[in-house]
C-alpha atoms as a PDB file:
ATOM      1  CA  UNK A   1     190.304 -77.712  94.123  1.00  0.00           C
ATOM      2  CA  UNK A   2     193.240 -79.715  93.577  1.00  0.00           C
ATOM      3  CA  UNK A   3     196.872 -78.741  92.093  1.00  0.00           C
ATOM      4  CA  UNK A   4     196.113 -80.015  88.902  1.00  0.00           C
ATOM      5  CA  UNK A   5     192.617 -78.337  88.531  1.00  0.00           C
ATOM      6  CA  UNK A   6     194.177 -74.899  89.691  1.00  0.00           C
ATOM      7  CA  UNK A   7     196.767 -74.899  86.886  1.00  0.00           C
ATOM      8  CA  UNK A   8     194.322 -75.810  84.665  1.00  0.00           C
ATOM      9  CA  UNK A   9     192.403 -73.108  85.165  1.00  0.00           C
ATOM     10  CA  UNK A  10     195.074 -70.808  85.417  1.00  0.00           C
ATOM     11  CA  UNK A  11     196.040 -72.088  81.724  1.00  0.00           C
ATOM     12  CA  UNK A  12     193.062 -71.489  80.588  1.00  0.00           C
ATOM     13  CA  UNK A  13     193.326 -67.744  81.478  1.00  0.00           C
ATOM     14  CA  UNK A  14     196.479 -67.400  80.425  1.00  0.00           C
ATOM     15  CA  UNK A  15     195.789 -68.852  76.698  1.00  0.00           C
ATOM     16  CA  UNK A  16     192.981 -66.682  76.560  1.00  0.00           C
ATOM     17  CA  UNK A  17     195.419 -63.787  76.452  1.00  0.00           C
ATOM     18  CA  UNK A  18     198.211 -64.956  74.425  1.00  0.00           C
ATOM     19  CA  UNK A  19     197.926 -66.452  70.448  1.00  0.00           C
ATOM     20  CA  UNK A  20     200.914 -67.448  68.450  1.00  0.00           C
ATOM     21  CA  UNK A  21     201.266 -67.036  64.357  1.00  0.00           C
ATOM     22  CA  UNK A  22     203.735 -67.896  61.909  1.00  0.00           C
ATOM     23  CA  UNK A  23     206.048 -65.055  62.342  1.00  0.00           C
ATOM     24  CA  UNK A  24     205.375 -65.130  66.613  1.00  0.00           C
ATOM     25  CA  UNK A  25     204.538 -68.622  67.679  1.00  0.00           C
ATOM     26  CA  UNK A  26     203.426 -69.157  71.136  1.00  0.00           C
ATOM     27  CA  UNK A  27     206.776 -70.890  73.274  1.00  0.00           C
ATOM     28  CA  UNK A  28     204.401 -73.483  75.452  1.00  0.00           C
ATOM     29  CA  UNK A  29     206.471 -74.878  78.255  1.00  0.00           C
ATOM     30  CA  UNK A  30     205.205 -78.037  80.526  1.00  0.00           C
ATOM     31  CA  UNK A  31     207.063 -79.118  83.266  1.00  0.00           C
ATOM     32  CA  UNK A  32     206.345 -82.509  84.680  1.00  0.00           C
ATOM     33  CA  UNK A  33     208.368 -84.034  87.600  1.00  0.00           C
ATOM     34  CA  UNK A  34     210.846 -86.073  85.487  1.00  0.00           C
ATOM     35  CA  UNK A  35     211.148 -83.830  82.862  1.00  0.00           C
ATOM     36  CA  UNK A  36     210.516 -80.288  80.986  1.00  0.00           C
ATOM     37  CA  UNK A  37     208.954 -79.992  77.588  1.00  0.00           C
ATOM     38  CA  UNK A  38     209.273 -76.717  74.996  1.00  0.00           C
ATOM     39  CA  UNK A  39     207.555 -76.026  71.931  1.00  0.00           C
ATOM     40  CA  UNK A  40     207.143 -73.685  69.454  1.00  0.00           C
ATOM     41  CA  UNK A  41     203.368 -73.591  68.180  1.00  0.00           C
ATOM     42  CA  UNK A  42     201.580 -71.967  65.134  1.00  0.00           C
ATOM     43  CA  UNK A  43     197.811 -71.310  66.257  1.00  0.00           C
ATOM     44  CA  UNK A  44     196.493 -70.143  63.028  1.00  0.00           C
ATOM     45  CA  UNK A  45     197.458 -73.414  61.359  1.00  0.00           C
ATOM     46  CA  UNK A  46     197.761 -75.588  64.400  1.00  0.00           C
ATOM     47  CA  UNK A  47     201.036 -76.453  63.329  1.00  0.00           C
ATOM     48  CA  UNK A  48     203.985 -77.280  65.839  1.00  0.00           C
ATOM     49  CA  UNK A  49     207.034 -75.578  64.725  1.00  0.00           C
ATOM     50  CA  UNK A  50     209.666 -77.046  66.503  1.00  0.00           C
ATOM     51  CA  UNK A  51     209.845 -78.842  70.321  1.00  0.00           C
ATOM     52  CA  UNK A  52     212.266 -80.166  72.634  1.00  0.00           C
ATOM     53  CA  UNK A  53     212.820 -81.354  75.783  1.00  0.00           C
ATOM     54  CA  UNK A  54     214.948 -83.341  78.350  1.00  0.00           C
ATOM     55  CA  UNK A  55     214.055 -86.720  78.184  1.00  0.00           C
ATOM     56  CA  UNK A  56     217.073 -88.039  75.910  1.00  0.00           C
ATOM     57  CA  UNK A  57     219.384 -85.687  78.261  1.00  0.00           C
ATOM     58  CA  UNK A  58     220.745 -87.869  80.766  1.00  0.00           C
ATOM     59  CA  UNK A  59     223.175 -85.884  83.008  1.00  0.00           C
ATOM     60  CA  UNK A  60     222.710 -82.721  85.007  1.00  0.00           C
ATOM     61  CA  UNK A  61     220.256 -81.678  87.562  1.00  0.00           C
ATOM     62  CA  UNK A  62     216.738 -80.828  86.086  1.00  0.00           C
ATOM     63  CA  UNK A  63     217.639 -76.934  86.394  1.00  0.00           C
ATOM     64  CA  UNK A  64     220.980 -77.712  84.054  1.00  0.00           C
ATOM     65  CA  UNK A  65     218.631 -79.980  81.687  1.00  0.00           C
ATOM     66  CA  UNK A  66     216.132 -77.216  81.536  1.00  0.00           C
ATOM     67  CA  UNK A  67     218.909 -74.841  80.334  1.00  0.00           C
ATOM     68  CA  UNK A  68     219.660 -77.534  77.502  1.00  0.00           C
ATOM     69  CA  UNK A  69     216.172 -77.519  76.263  1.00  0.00           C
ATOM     70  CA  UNK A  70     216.290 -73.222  76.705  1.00  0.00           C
ATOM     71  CA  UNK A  71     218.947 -73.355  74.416  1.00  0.00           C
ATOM     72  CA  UNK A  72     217.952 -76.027  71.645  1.00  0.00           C
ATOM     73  CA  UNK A  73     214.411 -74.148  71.457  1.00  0.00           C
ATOM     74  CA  UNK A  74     216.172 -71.067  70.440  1.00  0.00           C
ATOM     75  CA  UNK A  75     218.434 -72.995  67.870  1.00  0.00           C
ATOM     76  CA  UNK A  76     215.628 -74.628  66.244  1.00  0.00           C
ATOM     77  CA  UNK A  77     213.699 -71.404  66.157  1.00  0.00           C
ATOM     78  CA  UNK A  78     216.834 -69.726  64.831  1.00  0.00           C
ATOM     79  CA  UNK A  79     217.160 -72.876  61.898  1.00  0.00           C
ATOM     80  CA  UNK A  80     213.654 -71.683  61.074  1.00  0.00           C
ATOM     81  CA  UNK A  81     214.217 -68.137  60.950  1.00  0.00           C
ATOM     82  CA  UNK A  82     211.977 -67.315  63.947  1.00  0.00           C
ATOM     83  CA  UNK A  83     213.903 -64.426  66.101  1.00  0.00           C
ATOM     84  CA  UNK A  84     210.373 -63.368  68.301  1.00  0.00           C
ATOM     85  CA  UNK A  85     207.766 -65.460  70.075  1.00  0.00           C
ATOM     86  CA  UNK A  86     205.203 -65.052  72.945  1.00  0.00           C
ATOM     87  CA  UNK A  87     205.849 -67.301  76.254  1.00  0.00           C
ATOM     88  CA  UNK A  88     203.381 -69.806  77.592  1.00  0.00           C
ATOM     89  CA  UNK A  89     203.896 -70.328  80.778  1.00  0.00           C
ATOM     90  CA  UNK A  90     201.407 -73.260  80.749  1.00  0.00           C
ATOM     91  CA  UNK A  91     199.580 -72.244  84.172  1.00  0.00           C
ATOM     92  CA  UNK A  92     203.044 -72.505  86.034  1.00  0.00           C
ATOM     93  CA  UNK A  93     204.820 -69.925  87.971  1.00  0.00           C
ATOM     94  CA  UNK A  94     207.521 -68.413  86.613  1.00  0.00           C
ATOM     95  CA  UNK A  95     210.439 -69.741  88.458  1.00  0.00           C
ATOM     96  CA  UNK A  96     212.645 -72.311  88.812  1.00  0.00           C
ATOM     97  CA  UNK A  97     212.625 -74.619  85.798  1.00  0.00           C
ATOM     98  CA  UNK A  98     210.233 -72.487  83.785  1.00  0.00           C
ATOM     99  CA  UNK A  99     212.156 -69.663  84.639  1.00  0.00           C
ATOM    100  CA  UNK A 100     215.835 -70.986  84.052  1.00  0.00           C
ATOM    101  CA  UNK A 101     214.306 -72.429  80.251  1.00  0.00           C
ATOM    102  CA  UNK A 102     212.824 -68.866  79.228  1.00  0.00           C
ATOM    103  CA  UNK A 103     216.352 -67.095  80.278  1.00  0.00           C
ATOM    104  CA  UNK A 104     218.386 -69.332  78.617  1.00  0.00           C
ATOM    105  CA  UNK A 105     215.894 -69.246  75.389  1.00  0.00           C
ATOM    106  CA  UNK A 106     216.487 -65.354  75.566  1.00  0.00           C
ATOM    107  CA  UNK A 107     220.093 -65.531  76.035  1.00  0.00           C
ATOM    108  CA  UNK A 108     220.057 -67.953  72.628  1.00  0.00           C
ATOM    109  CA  UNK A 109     218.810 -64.976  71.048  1.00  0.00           C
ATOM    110  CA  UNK A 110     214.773 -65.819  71.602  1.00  0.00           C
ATOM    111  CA  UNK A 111     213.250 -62.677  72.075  1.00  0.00           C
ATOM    112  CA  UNK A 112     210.202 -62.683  74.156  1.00  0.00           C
END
């Protein structure tokens, strides 16, 4: 079993677990090597509330980008009245990147 097949499966369990609405949407994070992606997703609709991510952010170190995209999630789900959600780590550990995003979500006044 590969890397990629392991955090597949691992996403798998976690999604089993965890189910966002309109009120909670699910924060899904993917990291990638370049770059970190956020969003904010509606499972009963299907319906991605908002998203970001680093790829437009051209200084810093990918730990400083990933507390960019912490802190424009939390202002987009503040725009859009959303104060609570339920974190997807995606299959990842939590730490580094993942880690530094969620915290600096949370301090943007994200609660999860």
């Amino acid at each position: 079993m590969n890397k990629q097949e392991k955090r597949n499966r691992l996403k798998k369990k976690i999604r089993a677990k965890i189910f966002g609405t309109s009120e909670k949407p699910r924060l899904s994070v993917f990291r990638s090597n370049k770059f970190i992606y956020a969003e904010l997703i509606d499972d009963q609709n299907g319906v991605t509330l908002a998203s970001a991510s680093d790829i437009k952010i051209k200084k810093g170190t990918k730990k400083e980008r990933a507390q960019e995209v912490g802190k424009k999630i939390a202002l987009d789900a503040s725009a859009k009245k959303i104060s609570k959600a339920v974190f997807d780590r995606g299959g990842f550990k939590y730490m580094g990147r993942i880690q530094i995003l969620a915290e600096q979500a949370r301090k943007s006044g994200l609660k999860f």
